[in-house]
PDB file of N, CA and C in Angstrom:
ATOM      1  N   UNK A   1     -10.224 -24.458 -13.355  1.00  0.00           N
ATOM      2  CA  UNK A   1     -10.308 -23.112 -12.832  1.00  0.00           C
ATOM      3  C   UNK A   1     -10.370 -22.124 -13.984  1.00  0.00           C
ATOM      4  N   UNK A   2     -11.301 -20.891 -13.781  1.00  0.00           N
ATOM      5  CA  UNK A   2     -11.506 -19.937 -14.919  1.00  0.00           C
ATOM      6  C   UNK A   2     -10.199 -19.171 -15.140  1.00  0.00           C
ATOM      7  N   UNK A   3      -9.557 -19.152 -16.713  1.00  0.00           N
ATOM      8  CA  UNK A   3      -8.487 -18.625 -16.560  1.00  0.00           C
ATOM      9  C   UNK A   3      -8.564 -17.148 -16.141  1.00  0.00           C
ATOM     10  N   UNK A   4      -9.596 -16.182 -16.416  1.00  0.00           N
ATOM     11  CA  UNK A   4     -10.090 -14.714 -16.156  1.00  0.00           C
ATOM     12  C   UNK A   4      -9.866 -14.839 -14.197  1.00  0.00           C
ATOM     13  N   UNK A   5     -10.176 -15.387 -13.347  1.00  0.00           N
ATOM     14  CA  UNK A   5     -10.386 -15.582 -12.109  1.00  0.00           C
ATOM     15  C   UNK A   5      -8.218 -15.780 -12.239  1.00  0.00           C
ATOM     16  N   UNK A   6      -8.073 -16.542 -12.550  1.00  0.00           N
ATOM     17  CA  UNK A   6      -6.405 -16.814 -12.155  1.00  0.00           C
ATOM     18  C   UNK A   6      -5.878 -15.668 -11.948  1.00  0.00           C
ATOM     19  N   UNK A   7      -5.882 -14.776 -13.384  1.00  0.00           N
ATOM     20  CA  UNK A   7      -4.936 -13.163 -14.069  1.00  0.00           C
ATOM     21  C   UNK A   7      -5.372 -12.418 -12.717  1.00  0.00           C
ATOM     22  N   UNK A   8      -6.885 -12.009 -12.971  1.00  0.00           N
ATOM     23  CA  UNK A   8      -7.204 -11.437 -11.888  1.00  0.00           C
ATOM     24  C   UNK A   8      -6.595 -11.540 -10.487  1.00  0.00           C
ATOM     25  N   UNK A   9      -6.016 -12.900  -9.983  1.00  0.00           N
ATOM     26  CA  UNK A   9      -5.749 -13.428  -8.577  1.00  0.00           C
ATOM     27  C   UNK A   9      -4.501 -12.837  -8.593  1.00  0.00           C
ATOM     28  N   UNK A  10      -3.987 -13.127  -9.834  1.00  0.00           N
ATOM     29  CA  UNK A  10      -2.296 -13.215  -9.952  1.00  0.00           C
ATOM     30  C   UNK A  10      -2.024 -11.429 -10.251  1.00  0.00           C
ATOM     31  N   UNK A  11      -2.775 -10.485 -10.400  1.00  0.00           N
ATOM     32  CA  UNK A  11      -2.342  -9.581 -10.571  1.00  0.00           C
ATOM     33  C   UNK A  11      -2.080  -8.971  -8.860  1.00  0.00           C
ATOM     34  N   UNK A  12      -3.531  -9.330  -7.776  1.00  0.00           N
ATOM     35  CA  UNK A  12      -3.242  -8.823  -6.472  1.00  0.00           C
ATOM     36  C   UNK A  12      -1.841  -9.654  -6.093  1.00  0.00           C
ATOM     37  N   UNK A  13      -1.631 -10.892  -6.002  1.00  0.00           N
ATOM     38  CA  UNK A  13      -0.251 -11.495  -5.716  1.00  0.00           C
ATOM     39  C   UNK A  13       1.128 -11.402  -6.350  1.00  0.00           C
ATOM     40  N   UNK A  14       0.633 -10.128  -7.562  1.00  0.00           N
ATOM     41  CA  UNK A  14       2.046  -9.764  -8.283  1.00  0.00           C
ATOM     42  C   UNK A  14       3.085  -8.898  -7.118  1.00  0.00           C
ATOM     43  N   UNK A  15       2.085  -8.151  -6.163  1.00  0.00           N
ATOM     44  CA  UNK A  15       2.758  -7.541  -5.077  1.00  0.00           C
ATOM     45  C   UNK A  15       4.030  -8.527  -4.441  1.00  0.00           C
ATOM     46  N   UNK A  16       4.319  -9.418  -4.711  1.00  0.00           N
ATOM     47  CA  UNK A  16       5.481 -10.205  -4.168  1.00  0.00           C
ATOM     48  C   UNK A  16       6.326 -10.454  -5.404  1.00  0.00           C
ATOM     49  N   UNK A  17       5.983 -10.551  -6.327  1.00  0.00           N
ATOM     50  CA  UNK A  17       6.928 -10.518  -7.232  1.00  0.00           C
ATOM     51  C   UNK A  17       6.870  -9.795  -8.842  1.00  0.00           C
ATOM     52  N   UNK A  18       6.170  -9.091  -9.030  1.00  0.00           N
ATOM     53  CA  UNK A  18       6.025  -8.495 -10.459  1.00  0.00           C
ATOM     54  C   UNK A  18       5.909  -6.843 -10.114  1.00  0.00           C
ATOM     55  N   UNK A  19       5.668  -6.558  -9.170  1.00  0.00           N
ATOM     56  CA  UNK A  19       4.860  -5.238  -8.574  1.00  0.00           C
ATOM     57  C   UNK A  19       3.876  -4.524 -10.308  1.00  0.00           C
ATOM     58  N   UNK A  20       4.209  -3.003 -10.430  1.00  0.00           N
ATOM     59  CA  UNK A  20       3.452  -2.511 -11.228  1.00  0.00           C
ATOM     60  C   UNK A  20       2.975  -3.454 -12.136  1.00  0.00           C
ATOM     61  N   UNK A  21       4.475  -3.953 -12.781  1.00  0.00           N
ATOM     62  CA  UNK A  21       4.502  -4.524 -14.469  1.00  0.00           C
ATOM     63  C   UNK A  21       3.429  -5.577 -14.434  1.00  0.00           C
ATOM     64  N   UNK A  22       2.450  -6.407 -13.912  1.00  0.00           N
ATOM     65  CA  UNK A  22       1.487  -7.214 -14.018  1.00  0.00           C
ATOM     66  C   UNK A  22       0.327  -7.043 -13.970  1.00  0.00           C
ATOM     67  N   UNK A  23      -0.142  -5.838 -13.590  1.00  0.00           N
ATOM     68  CA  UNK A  23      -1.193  -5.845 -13.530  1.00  0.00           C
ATOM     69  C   UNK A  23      -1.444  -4.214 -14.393  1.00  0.00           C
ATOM     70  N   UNK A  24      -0.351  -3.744 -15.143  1.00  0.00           N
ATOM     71  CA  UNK A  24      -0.532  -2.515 -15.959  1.00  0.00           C
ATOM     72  C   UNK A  24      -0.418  -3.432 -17.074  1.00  0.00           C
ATOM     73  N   UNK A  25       0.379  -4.755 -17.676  1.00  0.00           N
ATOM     74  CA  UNK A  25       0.025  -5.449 -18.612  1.00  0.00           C
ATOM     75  C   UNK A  25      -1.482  -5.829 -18.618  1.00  0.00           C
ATOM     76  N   UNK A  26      -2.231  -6.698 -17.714  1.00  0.00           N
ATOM     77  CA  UNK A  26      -2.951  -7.406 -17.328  1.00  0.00           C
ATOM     78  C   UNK A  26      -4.507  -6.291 -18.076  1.00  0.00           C
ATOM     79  N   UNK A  27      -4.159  -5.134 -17.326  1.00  0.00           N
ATOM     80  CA  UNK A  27      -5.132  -4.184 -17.539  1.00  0.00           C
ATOM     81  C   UNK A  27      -5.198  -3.642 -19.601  1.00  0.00           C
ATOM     82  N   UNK A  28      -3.794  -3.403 -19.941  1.00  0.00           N
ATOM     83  CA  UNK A  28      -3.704  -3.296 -21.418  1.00  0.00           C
ATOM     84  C   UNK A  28      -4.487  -4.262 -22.374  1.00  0.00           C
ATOM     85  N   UNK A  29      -4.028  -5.519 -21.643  1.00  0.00           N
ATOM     86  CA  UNK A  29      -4.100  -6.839 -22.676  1.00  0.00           C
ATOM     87  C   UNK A  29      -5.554  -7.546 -22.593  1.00  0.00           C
ATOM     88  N   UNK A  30      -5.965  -7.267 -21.598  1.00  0.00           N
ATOM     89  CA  UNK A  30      -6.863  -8.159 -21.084  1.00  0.00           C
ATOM     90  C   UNK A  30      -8.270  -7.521 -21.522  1.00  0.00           C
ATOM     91  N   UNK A  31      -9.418  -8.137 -22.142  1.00  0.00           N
ATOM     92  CA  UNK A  31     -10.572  -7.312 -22.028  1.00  0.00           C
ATOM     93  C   UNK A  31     -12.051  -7.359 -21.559  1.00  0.00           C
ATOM     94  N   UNK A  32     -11.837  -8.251 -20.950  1.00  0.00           N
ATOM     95  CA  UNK A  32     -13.064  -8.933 -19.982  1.00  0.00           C
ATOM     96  C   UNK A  32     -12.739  -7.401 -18.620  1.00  0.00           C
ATOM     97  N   UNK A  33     -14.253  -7.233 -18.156  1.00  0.00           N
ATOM     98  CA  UNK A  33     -14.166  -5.725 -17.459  1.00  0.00           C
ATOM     99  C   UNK A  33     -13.644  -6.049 -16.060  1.00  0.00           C
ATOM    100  N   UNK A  34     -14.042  -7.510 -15.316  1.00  0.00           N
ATOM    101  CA  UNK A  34     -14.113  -7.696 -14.192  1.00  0.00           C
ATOM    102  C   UNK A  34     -12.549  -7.734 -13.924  1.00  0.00           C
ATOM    103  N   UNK A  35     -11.860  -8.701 -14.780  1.00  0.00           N
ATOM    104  CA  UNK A  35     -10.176  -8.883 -14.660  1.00  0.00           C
ATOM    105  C   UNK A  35      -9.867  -7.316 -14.486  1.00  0.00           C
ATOM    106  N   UNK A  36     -10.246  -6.407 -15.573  1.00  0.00           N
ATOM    107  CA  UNK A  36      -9.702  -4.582 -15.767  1.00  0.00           C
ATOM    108  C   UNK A  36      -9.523  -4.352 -14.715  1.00  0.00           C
ATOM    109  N   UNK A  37     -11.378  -4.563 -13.909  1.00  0.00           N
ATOM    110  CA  UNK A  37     -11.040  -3.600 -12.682  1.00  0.00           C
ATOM    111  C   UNK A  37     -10.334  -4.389 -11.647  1.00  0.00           C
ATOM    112  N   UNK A  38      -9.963  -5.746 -11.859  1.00  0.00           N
ATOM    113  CA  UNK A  38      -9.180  -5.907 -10.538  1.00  0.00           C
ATOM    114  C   UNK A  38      -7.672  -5.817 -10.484  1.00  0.00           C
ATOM    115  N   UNK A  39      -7.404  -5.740 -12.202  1.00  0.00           N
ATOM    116  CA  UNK A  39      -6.398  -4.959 -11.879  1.00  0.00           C
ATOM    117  C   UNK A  39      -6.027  -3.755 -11.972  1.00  0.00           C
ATOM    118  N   UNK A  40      -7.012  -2.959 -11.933  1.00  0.00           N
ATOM    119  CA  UNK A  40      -6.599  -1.293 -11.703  1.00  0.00           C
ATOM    120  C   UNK A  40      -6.898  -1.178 -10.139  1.00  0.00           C
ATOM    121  N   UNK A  41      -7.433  -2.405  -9.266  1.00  0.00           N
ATOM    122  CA  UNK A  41      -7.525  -2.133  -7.722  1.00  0.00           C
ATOM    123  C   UNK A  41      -5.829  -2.890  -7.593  1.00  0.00           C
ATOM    124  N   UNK A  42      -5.299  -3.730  -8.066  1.00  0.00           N
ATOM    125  CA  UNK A  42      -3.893  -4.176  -7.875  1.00  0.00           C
ATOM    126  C   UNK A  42      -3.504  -2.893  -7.961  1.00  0.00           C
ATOM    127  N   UNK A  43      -3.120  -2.393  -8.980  1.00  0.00           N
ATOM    128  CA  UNK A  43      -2.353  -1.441  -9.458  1.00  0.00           C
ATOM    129  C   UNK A  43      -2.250  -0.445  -8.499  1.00  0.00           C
ATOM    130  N   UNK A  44      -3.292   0.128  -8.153  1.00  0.00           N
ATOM    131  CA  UNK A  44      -3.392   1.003  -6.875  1.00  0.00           C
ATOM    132  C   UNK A  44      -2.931   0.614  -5.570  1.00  0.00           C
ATOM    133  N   UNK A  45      -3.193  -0.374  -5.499  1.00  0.00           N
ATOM    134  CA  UNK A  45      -2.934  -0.900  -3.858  1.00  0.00           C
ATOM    135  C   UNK A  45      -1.370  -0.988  -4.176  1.00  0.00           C
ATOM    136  N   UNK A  46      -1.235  -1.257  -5.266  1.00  0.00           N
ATOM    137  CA  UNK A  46       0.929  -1.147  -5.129  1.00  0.00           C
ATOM    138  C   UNK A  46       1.597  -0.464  -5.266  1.00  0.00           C
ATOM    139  N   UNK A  47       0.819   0.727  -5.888  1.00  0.00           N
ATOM    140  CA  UNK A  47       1.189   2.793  -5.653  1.00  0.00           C
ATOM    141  C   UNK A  47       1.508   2.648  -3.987  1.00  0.00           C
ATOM    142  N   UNK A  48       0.380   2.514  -3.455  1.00  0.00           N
ATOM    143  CA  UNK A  48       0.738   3.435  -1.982  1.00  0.00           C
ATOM    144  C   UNK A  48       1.621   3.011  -1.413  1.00  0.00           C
ATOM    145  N   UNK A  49       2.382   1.694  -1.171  1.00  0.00           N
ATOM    146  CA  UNK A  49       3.745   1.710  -0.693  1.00  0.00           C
ATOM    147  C   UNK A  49       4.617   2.468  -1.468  1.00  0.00           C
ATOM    148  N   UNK A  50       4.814   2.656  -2.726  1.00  0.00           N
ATOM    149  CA  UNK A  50       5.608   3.090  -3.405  1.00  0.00           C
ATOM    150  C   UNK A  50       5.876   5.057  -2.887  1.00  0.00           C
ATOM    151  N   UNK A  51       3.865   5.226  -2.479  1.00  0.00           N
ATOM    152  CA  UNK A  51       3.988   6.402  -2.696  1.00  0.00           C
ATOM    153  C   UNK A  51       4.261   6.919  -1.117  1.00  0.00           C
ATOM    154  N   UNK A  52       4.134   6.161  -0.348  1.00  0.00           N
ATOM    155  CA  UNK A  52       4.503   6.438   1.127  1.00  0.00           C
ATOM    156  C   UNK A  52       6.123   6.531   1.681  1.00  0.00           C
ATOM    157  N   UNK A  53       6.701   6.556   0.435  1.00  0.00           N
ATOM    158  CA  UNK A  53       8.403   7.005   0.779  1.00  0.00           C
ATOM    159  C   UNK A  53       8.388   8.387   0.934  1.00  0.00           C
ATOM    160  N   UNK A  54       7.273   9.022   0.170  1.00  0.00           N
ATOM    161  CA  UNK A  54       7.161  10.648   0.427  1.00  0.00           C
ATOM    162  C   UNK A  54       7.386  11.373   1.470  1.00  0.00           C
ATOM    163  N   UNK A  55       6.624  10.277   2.340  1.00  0.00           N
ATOM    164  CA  UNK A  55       6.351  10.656   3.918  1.00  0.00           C
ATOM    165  C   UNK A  55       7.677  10.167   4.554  1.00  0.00           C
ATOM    166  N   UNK A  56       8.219   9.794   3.837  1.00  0.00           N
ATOM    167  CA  UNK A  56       9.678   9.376   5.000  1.00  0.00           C
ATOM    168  C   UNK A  56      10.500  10.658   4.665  1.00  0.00           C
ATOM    169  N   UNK A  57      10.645  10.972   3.611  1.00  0.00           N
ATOM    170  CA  UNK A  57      11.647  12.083   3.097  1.00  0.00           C
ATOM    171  C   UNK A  57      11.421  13.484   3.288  1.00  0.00           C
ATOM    172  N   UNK A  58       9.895  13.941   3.872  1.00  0.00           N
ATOM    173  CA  UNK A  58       9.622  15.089   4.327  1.00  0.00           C
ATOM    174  C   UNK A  58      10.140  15.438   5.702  1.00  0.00           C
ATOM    175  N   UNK A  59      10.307  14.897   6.471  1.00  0.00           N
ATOM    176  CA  UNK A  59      10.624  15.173   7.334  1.00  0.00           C
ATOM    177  C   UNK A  59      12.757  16.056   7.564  1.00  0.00           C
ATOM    178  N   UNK A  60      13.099  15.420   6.785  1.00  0.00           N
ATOM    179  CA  UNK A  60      14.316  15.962   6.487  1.00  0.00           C
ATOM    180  C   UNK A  60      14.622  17.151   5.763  1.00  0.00           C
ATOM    181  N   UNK A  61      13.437  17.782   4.917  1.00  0.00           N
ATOM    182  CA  UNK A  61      13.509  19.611   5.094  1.00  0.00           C
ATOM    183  C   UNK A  61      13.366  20.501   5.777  1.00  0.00           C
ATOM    184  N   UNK A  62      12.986  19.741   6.840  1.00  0.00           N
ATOM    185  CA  UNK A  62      12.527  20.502   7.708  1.00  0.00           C
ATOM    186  C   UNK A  62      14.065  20.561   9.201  1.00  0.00           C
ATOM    187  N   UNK A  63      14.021  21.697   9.623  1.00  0.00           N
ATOM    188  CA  UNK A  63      15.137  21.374  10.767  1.00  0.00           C
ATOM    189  C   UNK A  63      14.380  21.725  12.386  1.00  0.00           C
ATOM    190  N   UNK A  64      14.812  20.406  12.699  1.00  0.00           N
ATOM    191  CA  UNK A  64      13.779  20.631  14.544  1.00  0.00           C
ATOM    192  C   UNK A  64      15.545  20.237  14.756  1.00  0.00           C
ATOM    193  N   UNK A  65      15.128  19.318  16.449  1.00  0.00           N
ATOM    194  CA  UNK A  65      16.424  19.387  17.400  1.00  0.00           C
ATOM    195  C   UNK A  65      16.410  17.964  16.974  1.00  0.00           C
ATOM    196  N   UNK A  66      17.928  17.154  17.398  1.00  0.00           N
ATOM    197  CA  UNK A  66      17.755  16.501  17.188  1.00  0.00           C
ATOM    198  C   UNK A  66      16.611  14.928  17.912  1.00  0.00           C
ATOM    199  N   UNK A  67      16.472  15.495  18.747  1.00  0.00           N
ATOM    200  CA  UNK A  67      15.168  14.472  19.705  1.00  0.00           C
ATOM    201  C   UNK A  67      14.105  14.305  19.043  1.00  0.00           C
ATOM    202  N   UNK A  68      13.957  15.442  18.577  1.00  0.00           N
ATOM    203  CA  UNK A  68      12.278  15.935  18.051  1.00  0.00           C
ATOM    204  C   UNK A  68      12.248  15.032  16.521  1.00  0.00           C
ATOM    205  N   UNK A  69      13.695  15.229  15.635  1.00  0.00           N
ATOM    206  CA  UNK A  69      13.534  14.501  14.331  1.00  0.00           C
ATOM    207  C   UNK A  69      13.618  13.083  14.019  1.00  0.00           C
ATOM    208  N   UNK A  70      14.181  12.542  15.207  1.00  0.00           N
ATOM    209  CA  UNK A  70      14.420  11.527  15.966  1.00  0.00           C
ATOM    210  C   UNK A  70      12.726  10.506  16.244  1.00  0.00           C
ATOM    211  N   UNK A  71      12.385  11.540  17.080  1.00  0.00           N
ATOM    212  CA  UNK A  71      11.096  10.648  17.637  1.00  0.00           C
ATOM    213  C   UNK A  71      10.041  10.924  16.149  1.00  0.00           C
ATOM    214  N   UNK A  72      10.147  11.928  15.517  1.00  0.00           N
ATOM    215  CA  UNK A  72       9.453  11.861  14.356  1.00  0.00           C
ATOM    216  C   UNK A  72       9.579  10.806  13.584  1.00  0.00           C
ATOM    217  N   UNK A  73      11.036  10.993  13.129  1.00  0.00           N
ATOM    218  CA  UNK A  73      11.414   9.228  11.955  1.00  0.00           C
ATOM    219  C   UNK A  73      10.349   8.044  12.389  1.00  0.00           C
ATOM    220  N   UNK A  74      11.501   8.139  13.776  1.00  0.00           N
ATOM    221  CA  UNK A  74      10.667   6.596  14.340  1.00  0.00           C
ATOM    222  C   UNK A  74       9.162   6.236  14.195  1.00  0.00           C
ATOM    223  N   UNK A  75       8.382   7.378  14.707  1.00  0.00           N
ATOM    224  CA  UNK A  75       6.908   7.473  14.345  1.00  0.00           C
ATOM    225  C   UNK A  75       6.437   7.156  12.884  1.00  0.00           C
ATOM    226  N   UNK A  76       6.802   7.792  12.065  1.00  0.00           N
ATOM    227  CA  UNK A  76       6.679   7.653  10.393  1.00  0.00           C
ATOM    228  C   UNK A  76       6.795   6.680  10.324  1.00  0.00           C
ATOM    229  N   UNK A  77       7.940   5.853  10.927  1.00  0.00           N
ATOM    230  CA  UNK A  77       8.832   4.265  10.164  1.00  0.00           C
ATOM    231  C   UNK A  77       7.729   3.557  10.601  1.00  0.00           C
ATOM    232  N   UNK A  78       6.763   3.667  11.682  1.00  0.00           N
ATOM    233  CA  UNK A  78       5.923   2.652  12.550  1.00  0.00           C
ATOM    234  C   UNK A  78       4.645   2.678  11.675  1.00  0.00           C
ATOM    235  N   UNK A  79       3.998   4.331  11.805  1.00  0.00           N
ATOM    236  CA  UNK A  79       3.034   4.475  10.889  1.00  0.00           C
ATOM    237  C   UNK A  79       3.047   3.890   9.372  1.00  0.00           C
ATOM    238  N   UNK A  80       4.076   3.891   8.733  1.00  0.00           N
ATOM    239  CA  UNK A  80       4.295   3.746   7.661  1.00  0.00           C
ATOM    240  C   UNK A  80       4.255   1.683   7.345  1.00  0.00           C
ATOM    241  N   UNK A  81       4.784   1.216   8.357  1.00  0.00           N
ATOM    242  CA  UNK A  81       5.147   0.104   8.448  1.00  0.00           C
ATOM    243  C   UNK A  81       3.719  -0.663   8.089  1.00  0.00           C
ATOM    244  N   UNK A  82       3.262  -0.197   9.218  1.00  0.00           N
ATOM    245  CA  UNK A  82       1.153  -0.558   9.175  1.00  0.00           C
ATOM    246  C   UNK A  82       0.976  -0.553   8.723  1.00  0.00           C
ATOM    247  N   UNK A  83       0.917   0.889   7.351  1.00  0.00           N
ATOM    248  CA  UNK A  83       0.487   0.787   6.783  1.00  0.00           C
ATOM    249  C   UNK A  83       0.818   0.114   5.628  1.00  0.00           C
ATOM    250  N   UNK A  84       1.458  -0.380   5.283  1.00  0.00           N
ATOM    251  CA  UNK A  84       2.142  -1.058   4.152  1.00  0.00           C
ATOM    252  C   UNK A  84       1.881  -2.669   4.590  1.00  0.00           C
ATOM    253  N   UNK A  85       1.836  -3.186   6.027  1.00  0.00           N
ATOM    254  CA  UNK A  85       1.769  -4.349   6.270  1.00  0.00           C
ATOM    255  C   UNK A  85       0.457  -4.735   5.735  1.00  0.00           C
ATOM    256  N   UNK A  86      -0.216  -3.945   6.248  1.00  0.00           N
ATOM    257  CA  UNK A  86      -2.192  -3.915   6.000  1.00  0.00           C
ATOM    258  C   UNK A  86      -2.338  -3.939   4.378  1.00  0.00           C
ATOM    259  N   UNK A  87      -1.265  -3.135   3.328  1.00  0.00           N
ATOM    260  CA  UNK A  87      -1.922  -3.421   2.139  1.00  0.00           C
ATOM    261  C   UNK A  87      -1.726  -4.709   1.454  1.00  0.00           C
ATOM    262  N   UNK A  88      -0.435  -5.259   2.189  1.00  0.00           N
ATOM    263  CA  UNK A  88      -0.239  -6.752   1.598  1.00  0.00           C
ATOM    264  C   UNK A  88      -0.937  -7.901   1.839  1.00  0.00           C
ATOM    265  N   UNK A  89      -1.394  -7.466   3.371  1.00  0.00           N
ATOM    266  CA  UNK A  89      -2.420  -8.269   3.553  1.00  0.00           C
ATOM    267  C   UNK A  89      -3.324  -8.228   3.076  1.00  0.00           C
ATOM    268  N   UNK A  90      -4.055  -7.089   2.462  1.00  0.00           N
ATOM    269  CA  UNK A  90      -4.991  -6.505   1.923  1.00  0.00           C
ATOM    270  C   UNK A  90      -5.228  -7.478   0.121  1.00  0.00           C
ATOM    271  N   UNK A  91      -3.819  -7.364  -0.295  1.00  0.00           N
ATOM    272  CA  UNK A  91      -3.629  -8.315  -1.525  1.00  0.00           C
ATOM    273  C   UNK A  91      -3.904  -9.670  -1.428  1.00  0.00           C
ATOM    274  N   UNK A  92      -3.496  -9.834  -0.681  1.00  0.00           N
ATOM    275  CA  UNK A  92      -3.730 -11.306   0.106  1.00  0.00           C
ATOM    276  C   UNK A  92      -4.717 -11.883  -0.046  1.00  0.00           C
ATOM    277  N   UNK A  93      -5.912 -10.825   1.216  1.00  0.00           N
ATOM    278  CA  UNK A  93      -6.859 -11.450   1.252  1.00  0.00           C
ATOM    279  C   UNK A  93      -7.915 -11.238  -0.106  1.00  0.00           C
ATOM    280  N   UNK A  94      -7.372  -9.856  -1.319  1.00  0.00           N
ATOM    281  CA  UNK A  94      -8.498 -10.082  -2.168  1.00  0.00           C
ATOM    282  C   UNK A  94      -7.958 -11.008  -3.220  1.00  0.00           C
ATOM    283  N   UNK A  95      -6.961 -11.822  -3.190  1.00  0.00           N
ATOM    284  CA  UNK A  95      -6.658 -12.396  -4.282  1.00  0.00           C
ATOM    285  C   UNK A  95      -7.038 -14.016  -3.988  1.00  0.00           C
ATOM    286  N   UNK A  96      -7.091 -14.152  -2.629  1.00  0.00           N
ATOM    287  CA  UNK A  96      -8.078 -15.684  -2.326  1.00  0.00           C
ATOM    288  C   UNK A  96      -9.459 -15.072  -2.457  1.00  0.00           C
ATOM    289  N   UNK A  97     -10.199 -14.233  -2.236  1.00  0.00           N
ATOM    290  CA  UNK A  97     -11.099 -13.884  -2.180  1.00  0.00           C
ATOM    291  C   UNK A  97     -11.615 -13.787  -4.193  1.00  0.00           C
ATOM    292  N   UNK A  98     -11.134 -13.720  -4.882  1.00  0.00           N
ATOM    293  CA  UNK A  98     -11.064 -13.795  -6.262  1.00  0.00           C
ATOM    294  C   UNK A  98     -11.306 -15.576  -7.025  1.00  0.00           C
ATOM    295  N   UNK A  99     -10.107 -16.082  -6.121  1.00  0.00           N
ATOM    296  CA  UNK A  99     -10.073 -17.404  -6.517  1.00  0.00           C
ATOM    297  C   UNK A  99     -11.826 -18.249  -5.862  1.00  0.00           C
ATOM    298  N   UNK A 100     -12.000 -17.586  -4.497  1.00  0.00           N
ATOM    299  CA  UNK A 100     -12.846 -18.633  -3.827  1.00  0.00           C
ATOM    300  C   UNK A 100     -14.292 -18.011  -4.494  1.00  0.00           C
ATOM    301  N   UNK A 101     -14.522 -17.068  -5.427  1.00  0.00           N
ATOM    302  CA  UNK A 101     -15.603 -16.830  -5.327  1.00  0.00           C
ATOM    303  C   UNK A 101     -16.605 -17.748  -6.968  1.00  0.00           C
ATOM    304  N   UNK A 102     -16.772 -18.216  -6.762  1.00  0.00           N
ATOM    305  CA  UNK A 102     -17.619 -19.070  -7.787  1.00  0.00           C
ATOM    306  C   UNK A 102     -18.119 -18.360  -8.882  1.00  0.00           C
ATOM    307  N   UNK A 103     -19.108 -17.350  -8.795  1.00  0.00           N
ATOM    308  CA  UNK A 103     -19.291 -16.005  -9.735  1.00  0.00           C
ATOM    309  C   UNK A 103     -17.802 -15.356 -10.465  1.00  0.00           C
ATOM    310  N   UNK A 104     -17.575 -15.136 -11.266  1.00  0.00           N
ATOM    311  CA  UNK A 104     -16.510 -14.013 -12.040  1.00  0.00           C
ATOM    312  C   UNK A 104     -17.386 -12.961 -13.020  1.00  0.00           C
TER     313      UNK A 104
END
């Protein structure tokens, strides 16, 4: 197996265990372009969970009743959930999608 195809794989699957730190090394160290850009698409795809706590914490400057801040949370926690489920899957599927592709 091409070692350039592995880094690359292993930077989308750092999302389970390395988060940022693997694929901001990966991108420093590494200088083949195709590995770069797949891990500056890792890198990104593991911002937006990070950066979707934003959206949980806005809601608490704000003062409604309590029903209203209530059914808000819950909404956020759901929206938010998706969306975070979808990017792991998202890692998932481009990091087999890396390994299975014959071209690098």
């Amino acid at each position: 197996m091409n070692t350039d195809k592995l880094i690359a794989a292993l930077c989308y699957f750092s999302i389970f265990f390395a988060g940022f730190i693997l694929p901001i090394v990966v991108y420093i160290l590494v200088e083949n372009p195709a590995v770069k850009k797949h891990a500056l698409h890792a890198l990104i795809s593991h911002i937006i969970p990070v950066a979707t706590i934003v959206f949980i914490v806005i809601p608490f400057f704000f003062m409604w009743s309590v029903e209203v801040f209530a059914a808000l949370i819950i909404l956020v926690f759901i929206l938010l959930a998706i969306i975070n489920i979808g990017i792991v899957i998202w890692n998932i599927v481009k990091g087999i999608q890396v390994l299975a592709h014959d071209q690098f």
